[in-house]
Protein backbone atom coordinates (compact mmCIF):
# COMPACT_ATOMS: atom_id res chain seq x y z
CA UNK A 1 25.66 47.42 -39.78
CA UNK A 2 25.02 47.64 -35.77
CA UNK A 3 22.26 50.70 -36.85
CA UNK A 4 20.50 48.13 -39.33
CA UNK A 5 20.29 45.31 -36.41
CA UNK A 6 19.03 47.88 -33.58
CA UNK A 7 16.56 48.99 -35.65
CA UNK A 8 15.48 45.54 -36.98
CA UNK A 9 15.14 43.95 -33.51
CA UNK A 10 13.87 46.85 -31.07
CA UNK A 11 14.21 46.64 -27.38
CA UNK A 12 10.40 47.05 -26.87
CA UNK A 13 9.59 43.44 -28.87
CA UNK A 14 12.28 41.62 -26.60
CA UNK A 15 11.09 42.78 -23.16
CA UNK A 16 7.43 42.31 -24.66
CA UNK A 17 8.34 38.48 -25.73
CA UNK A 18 10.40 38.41 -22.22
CA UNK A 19 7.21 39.37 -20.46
CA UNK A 20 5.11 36.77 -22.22
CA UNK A 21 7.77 34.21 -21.61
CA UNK A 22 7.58 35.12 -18.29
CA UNK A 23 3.91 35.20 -17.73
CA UNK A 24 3.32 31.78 -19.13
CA UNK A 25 5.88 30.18 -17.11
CA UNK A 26 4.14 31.67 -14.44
CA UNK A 27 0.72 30.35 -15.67
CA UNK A 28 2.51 26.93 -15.96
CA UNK A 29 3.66 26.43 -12.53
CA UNK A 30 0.80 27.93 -10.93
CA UNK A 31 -1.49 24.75 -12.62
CA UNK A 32 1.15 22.66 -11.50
CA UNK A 33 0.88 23.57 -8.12
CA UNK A 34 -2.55 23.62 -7.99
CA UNK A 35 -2.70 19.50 -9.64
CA UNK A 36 -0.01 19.03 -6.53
CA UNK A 37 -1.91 20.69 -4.24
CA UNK A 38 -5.51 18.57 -5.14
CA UNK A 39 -3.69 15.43 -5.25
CA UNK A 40 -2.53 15.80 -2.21
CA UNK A 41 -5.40 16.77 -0.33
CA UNK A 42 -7.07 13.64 -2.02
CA UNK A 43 -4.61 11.64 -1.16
CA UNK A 44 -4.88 12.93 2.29
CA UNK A 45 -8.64 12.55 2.76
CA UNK A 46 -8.25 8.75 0.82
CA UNK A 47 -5.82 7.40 3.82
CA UNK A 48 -8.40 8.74 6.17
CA UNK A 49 -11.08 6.88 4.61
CA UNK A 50 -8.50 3.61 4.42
CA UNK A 51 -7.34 4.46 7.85
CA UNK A 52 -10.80 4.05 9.18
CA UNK A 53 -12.09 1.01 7.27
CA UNK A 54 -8.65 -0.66 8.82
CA UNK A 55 -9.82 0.40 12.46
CA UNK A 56 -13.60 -1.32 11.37
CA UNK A 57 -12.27 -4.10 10.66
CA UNK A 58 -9.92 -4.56 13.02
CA UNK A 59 -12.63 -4.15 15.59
CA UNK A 60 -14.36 -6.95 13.71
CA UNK A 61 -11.66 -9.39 13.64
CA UNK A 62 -11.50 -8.53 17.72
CA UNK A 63 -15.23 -9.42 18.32
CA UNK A 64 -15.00 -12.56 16.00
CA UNK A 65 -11.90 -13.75 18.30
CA UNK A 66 -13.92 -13.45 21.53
CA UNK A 67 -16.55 -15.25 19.77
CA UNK A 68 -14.59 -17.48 18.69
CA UNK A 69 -12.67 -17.90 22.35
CA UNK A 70 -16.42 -18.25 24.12
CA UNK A 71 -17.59 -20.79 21.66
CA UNK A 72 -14.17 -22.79 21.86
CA UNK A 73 -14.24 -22.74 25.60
CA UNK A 74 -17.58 -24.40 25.89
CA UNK A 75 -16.31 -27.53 23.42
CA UNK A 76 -15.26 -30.12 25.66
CA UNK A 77 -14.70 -33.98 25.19
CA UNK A 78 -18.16 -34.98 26.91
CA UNK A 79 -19.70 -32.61 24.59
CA UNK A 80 -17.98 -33.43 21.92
CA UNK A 81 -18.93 -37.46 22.71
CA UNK A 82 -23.04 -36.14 23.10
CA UNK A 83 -22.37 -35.93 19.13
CA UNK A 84 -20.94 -39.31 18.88
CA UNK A 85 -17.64 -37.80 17.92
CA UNK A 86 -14.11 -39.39 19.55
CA UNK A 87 -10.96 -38.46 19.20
CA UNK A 88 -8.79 -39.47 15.93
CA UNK A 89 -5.90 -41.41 15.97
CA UNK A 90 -2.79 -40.78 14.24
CA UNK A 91 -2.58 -44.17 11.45
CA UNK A 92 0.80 -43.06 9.43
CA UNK A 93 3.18 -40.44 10.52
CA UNK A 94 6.23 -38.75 8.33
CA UNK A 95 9.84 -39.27 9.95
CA UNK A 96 12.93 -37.66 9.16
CA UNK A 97 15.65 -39.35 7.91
CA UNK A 98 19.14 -38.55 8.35
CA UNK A 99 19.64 -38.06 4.81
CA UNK A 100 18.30 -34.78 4.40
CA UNK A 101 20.64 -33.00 5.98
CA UNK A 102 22.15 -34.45 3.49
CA UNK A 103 20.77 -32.68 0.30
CA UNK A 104 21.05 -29.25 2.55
CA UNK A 105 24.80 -29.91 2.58
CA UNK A 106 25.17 -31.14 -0.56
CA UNK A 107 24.21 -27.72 -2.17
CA UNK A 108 20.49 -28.09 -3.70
CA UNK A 109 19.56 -25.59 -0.64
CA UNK A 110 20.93 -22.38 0.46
């Protein structure tokens, strides 16, 4: 019985279908690597690009706040008055009560 399975299944197929096995896990990782390796040289090159927008506009929120600190330094009240506008006055206010402390003890906030 052992002489009818060596010569059914011979050594030559099995190392053959080893080598094939072999070879197309090979093939397999190899295009995984590569897909790894492109995304992350893209995602490399993107947080450049993101990197340097961020340092654009960070430069353009600084030269917006020294505008904005050269044209609020030349507001005064006199000029302000040239344009017939005053100062408001404060008609209602909000006051605190002593009751909510209250509520925040009581539970309803953590």
């Amino acid at each position: 019985m052992t002489r009818a399975i060596t010569h059914f299944i011979s050594y030559t197929d099995i190392r053959l279908k080893t080598a094939y096995f072999i070879m197309g896990a090979i093939a397999l990782l190899l295009m995984l690597y590569g897909i790894n390796l492109y995304s992350t040289v893209s995602n490399t090159v993107t947080m450049q690009h993101i990197q340097k927008s961020i340092s654009e506009l960070s430069a353009n929120v600084e030269n917006l706040d020294a505008q904005y600190l050269e044209l609020s330094s030349r507001v005064t009240p006199d000029k302000l008055s040239s344009f017939d506008l005053a100062p408001g006055q404060v008609s209602y206010f909000i006051s605190r009560s002593s009751s909510l402390g209250l509520v925040a003890v009581g539970g309803h906030e953590f």
